[in-house]
PDB file of N, CA and C in Angstrom:
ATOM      1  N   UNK A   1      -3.537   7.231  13.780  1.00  0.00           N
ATOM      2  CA  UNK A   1      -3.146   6.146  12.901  1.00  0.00           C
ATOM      3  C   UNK A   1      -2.729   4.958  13.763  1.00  0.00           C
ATOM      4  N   UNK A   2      -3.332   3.764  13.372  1.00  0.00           N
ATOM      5  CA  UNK A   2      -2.579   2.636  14.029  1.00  0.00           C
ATOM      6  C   UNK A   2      -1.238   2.536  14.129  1.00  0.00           C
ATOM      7  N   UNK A   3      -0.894   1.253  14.869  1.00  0.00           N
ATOM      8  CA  UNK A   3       0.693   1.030  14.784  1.00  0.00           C
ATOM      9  C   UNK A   3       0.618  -0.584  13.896  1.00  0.00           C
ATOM     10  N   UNK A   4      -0.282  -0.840  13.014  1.00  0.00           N
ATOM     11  CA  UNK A   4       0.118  -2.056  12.015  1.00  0.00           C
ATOM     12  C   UNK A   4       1.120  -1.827  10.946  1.00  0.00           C
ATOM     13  N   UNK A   5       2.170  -2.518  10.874  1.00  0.00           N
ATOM     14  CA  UNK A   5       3.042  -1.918   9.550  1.00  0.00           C
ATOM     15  C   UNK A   5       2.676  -3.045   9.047  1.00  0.00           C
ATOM     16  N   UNK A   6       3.318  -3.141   7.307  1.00  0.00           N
ATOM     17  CA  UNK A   6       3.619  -4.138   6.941  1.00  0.00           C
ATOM     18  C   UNK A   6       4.586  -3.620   5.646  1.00  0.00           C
ATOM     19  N   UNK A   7       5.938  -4.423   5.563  1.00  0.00           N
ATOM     20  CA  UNK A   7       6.769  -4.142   4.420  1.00  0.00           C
ATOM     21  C   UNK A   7       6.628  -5.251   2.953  1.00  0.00           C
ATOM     22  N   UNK A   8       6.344  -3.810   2.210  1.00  0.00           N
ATOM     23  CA  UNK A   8       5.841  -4.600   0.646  1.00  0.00           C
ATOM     24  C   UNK A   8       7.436  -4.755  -0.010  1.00  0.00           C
ATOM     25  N   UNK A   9       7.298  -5.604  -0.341  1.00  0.00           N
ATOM     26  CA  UNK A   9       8.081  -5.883  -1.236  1.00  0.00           C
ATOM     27  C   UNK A   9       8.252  -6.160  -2.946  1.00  0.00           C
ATOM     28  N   UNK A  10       9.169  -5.548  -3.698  1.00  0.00           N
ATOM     29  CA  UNK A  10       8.638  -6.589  -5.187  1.00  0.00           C
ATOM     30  C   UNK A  10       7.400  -6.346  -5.722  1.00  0.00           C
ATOM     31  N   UNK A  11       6.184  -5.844  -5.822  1.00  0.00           N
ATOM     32  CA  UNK A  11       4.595  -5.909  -5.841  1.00  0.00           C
ATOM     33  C   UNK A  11       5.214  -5.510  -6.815  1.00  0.00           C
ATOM     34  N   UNK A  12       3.805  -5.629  -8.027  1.00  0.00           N
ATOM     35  CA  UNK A  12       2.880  -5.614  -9.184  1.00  0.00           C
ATOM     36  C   UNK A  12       2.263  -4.146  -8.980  1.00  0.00           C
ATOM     37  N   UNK A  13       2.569  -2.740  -9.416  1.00  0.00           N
ATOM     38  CA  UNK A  13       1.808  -1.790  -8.840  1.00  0.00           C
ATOM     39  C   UNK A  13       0.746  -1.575  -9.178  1.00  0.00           C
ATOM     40  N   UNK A  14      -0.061  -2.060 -10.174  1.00  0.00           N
ATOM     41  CA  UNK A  14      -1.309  -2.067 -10.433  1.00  0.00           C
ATOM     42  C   UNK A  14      -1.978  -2.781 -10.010  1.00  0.00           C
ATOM     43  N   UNK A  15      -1.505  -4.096  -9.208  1.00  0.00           N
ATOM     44  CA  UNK A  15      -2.134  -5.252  -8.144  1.00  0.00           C
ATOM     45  C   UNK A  15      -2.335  -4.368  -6.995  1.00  0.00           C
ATOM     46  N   UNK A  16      -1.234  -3.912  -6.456  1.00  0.00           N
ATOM     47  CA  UNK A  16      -1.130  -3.220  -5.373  1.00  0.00           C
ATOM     48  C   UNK A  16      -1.978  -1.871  -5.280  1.00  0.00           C
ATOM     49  N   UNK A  17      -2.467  -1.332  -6.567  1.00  0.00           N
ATOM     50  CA  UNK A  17      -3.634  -0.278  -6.527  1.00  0.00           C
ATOM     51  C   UNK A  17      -4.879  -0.848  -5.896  1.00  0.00           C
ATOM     52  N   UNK A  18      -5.145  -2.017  -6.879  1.00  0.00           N
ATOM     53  CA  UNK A  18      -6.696  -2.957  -6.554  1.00  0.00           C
ATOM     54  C   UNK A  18      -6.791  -3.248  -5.312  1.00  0.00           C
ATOM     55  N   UNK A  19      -5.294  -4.032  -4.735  1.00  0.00           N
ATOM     56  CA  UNK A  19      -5.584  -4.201  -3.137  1.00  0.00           C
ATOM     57  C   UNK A  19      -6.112  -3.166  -2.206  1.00  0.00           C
ATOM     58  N   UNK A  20      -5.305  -1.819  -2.566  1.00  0.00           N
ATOM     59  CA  UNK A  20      -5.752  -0.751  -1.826  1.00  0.00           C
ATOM     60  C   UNK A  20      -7.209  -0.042  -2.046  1.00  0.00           C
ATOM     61  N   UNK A  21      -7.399  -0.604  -3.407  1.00  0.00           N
ATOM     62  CA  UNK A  21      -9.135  -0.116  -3.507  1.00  0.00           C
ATOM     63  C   UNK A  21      -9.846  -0.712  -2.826  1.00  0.00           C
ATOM     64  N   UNK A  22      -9.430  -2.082  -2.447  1.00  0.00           N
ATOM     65  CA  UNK A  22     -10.848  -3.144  -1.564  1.00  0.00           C
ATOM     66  C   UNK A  22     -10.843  -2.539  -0.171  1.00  0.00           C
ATOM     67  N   UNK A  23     -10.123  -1.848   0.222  1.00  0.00           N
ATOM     68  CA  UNK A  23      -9.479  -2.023   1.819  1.00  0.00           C
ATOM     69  C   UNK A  23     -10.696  -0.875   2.737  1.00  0.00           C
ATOM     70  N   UNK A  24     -10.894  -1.101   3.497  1.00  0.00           N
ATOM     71  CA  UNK A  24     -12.219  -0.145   3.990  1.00  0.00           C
ATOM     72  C   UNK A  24     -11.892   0.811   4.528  1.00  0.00           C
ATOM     73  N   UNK A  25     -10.567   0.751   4.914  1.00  0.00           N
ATOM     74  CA  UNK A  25      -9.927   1.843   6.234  1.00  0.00           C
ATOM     75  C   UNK A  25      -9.158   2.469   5.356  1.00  0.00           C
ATOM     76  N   UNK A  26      -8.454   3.607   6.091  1.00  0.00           N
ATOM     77  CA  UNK A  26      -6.847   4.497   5.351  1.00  0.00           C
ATOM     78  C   UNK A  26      -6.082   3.464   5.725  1.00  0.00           C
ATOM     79  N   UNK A  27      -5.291   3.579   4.191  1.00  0.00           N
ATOM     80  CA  UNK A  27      -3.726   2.791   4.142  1.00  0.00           C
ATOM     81  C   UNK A  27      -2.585   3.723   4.268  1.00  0.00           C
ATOM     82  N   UNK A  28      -1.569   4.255   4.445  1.00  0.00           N
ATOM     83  CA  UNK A  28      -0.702   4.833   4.486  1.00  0.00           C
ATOM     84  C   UNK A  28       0.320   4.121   4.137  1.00  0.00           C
ATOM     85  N   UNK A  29       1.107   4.955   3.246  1.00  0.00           N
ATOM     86  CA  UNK A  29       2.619   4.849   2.485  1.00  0.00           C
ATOM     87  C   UNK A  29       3.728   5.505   3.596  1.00  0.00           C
ATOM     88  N   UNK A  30       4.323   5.121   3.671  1.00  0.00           N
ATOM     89  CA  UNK A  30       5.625   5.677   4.348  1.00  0.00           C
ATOM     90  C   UNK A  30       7.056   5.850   3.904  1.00  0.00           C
ATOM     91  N   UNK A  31       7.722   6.501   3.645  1.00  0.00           N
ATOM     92  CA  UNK A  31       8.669   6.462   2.615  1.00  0.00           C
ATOM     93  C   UNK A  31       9.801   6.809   3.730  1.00  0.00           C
ATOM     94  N   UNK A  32      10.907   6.162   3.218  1.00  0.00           N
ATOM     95  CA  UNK A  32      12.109   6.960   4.202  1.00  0.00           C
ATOM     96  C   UNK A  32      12.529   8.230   4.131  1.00  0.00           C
ATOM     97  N   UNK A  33      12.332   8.947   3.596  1.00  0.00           N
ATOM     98  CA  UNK A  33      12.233   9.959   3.828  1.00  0.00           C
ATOM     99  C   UNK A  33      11.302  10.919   4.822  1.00  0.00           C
ATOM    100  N   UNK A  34      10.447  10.171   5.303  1.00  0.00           N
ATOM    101  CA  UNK A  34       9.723  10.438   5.897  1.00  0.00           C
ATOM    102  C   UNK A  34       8.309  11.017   5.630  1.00  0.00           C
ATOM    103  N   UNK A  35       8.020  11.190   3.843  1.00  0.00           N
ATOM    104  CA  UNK A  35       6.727  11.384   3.452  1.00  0.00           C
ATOM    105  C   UNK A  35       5.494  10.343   3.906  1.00  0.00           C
ATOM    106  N   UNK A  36       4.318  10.396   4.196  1.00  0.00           N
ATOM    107  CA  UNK A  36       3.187   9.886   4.344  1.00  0.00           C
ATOM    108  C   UNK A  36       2.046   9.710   3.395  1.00  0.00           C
ATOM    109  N   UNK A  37       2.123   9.361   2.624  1.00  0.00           N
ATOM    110  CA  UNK A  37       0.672   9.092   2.067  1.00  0.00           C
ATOM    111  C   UNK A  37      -0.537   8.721   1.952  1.00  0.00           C
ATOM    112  N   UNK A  38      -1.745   8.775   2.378  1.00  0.00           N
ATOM    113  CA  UNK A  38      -2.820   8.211   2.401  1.00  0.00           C
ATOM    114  C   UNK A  38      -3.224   7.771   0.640  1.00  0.00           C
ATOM    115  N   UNK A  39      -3.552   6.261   0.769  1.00  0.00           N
ATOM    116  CA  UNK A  39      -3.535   5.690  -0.199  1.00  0.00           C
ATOM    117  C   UNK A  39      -4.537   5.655  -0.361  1.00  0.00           C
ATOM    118  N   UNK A  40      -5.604   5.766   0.022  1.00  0.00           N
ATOM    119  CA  UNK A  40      -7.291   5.587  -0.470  1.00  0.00           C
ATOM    120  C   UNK A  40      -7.550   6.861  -1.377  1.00  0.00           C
ATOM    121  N   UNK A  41      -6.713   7.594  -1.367  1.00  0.00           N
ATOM    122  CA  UNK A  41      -6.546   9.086  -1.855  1.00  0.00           C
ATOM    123  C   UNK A  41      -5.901   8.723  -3.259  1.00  0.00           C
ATOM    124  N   UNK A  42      -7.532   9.135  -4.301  1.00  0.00           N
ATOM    125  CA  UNK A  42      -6.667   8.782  -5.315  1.00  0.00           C
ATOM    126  C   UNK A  42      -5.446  10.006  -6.048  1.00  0.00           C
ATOM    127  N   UNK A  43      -5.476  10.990  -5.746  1.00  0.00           N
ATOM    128  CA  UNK A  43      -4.908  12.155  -6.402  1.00  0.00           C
ATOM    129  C   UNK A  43      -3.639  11.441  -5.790  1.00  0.00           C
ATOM    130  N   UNK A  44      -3.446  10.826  -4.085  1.00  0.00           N
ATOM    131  CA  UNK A  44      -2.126   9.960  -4.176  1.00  0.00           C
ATOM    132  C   UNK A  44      -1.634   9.387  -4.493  1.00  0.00           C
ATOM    133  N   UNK A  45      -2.455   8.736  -5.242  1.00  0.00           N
ATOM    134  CA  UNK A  45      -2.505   7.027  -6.107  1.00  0.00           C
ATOM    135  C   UNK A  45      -1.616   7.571  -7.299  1.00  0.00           C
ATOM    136  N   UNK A  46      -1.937   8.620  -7.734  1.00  0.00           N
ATOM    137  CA  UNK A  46      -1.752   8.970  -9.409  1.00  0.00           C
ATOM    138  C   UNK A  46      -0.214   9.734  -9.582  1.00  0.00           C
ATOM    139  N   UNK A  47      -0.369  10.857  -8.215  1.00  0.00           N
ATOM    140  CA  UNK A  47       1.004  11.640  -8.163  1.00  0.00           C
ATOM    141  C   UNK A  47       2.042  11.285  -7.204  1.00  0.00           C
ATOM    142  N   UNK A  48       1.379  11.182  -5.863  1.00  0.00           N
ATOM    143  CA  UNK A  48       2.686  10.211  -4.788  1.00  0.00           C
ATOM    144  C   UNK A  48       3.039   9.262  -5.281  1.00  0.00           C
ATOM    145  N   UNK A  49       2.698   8.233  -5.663  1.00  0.00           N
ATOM    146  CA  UNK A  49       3.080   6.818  -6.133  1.00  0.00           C
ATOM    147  C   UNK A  49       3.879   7.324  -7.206  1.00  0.00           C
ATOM    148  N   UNK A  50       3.394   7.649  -8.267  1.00  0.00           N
ATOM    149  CA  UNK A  50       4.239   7.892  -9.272  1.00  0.00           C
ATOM    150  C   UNK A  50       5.480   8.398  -9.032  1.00  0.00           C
ATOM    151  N   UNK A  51       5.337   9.649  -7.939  1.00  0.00           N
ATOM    152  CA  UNK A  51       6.558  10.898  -7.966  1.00  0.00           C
ATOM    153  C   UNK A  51       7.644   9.571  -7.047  1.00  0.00           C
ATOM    154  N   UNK A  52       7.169   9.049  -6.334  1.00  0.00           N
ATOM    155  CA  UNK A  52       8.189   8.680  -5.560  1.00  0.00           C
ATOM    156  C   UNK A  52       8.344   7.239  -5.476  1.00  0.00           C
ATOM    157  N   UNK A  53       8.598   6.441  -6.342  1.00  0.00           N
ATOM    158  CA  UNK A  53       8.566   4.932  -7.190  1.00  0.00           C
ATOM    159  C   UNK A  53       9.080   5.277  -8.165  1.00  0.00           C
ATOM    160  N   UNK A  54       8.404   5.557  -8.917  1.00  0.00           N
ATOM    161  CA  UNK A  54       8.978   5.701 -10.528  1.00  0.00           C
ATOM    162  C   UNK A  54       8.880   4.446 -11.391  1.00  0.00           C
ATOM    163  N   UNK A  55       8.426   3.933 -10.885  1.00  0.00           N
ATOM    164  CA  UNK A  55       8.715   2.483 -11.834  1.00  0.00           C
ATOM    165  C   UNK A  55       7.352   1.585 -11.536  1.00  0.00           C
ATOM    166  N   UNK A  56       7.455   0.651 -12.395  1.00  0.00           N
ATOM    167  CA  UNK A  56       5.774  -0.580 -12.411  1.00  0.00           C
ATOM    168  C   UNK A  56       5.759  -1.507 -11.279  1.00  0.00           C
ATOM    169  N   UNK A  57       7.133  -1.570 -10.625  1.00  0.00           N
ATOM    170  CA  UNK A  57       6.740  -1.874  -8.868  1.00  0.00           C
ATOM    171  C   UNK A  57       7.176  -1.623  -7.998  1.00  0.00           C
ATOM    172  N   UNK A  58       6.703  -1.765  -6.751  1.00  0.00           N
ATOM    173  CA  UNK A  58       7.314  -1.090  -5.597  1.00  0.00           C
ATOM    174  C   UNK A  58       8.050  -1.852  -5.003  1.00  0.00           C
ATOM    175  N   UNK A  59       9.558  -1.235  -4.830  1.00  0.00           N
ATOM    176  CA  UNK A  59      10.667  -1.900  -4.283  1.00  0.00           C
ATOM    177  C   UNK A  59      10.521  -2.302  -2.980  1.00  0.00           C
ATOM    178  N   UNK A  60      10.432  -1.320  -2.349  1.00  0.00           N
ATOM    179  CA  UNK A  60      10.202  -1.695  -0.743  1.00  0.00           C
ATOM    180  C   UNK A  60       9.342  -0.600   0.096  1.00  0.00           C
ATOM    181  N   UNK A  61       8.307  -0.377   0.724  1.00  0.00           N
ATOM    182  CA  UNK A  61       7.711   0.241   1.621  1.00  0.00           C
ATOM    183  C   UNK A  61       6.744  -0.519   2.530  1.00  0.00           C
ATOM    184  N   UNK A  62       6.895   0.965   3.552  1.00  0.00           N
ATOM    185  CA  UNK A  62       5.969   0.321   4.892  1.00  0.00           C
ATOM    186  C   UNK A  62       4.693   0.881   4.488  1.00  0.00           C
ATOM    187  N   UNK A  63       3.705   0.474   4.985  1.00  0.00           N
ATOM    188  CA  UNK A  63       2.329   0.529   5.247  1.00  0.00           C
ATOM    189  C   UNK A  63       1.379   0.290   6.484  1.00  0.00           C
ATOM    190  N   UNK A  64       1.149   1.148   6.653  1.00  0.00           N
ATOM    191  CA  UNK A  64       0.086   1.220   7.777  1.00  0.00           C
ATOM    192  C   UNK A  64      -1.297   1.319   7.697  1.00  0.00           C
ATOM    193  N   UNK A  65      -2.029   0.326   8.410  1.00  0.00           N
ATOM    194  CA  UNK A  65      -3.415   0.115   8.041  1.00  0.00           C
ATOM    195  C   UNK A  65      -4.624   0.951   9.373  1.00  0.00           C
ATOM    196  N   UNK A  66      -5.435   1.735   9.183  1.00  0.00           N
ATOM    197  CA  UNK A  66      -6.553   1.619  10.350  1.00  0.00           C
ATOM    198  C   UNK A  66      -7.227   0.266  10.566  1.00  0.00           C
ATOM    199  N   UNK A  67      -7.478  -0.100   9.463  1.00  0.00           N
ATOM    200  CA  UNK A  67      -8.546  -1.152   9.657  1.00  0.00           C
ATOM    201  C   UNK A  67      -7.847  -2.650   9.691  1.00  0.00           C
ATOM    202  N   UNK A  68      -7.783  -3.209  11.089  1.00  0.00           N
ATOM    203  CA  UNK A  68      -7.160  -4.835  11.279  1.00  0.00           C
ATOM    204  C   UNK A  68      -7.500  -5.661   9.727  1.00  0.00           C
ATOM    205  N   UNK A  69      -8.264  -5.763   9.482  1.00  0.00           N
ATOM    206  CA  UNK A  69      -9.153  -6.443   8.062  1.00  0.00           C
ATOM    207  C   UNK A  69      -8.281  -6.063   7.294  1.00  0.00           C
ATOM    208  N   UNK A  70      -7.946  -4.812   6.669  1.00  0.00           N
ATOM    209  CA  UNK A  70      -7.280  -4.546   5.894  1.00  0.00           C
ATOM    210  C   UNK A  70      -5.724  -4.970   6.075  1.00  0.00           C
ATOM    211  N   UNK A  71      -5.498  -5.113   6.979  1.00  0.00           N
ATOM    212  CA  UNK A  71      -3.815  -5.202   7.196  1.00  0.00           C
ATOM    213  C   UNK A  71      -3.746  -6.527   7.108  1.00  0.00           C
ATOM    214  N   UNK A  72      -4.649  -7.572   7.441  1.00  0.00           N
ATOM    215  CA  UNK A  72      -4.808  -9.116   6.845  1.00  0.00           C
ATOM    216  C   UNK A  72      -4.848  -9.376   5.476  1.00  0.00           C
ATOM    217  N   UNK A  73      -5.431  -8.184   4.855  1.00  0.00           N
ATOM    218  CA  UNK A  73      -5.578  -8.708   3.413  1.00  0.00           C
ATOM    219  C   UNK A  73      -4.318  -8.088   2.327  1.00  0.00           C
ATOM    220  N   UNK A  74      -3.633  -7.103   3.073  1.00  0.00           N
ATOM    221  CA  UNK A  74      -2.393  -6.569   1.911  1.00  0.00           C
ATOM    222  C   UNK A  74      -1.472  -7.609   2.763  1.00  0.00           C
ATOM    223  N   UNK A  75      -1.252  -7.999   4.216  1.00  0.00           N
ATOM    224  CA  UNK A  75      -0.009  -9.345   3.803  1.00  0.00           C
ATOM    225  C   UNK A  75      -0.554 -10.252   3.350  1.00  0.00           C
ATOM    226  N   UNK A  76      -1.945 -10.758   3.342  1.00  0.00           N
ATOM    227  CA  UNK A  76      -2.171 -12.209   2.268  1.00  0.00           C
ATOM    228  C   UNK A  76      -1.596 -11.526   1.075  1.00  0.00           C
ATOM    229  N   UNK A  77      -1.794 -10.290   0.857  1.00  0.00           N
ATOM    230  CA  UNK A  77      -1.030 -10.102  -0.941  1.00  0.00           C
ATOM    231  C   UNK A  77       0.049 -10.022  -1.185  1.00  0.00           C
ATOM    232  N   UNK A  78       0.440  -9.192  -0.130  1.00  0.00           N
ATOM    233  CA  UNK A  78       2.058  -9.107   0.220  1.00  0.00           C
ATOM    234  C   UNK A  78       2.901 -10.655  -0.148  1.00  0.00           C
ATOM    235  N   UNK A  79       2.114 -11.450   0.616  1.00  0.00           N
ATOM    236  CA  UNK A  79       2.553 -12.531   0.732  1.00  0.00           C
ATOM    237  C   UNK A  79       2.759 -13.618  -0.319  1.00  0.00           C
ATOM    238  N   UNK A  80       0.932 -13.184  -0.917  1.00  0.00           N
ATOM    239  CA  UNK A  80       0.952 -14.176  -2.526  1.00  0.00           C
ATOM    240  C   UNK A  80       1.004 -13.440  -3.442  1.00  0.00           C
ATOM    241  N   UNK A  81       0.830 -12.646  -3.381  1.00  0.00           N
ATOM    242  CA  UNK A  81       0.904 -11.413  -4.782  1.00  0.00           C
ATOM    243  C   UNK A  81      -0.466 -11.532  -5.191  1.00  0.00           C
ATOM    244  N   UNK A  82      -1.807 -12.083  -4.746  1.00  0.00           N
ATOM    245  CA  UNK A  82      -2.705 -11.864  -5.268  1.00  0.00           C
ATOM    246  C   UNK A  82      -4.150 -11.366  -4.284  1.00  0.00           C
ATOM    247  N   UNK A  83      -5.265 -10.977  -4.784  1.00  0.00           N
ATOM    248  CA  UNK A  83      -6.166 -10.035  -3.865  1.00  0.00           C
ATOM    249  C   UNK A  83      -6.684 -11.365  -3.256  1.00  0.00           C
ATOM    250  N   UNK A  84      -7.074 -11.756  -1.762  1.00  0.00           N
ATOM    251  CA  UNK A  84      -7.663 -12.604  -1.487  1.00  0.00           C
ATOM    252  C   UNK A  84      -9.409 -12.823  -1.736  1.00  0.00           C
ATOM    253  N   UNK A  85     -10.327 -13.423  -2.344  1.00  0.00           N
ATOM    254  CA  UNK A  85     -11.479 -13.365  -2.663  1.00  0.00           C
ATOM    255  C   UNK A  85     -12.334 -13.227  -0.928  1.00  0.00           C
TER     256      UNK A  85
END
């Protein structure tokens, strides 16, 4: 796994699904607790996210990208809250 983080903040979690659908590489969730998630994984999408959020957005987590491309395009979202075209 790379070493790109990036901390989400505040997101829209159904924005934040779409972002992770465009993304070409594994995204990873990181939770303080120390769980990992691979986000391209939808069975993660449906039960990690859910089990450990609970709610319609995500307060705060890190993310780690393989793909440089991808880690440009969740902080443009991060950043604007929207998918970059």
């Amino acid at each position: 796994m790379d070493n790109r983080v990036i901390k989400l903040h505040n997101i829209d979690f159904d924005d934040f699904i779409k972002a992770i659908d465009e993304c070409k590489g594994d995204v990873y969730l990181e939770t303080s607790d120390g769980d990992v998630l691979n986000l391209k994984s939808k069975l993660c999408q449906m039960i990690g996210l859910n089990t450990i959020l609970r709610s319609a957005e995500v307060e705060e987590a890190t993310i780690r990208c393989a793909n440089p491309d991808d880690e440009t395009m969740l902080f443009r979202f991060n950043l604007y809250g929207e998918i970059p075209d």
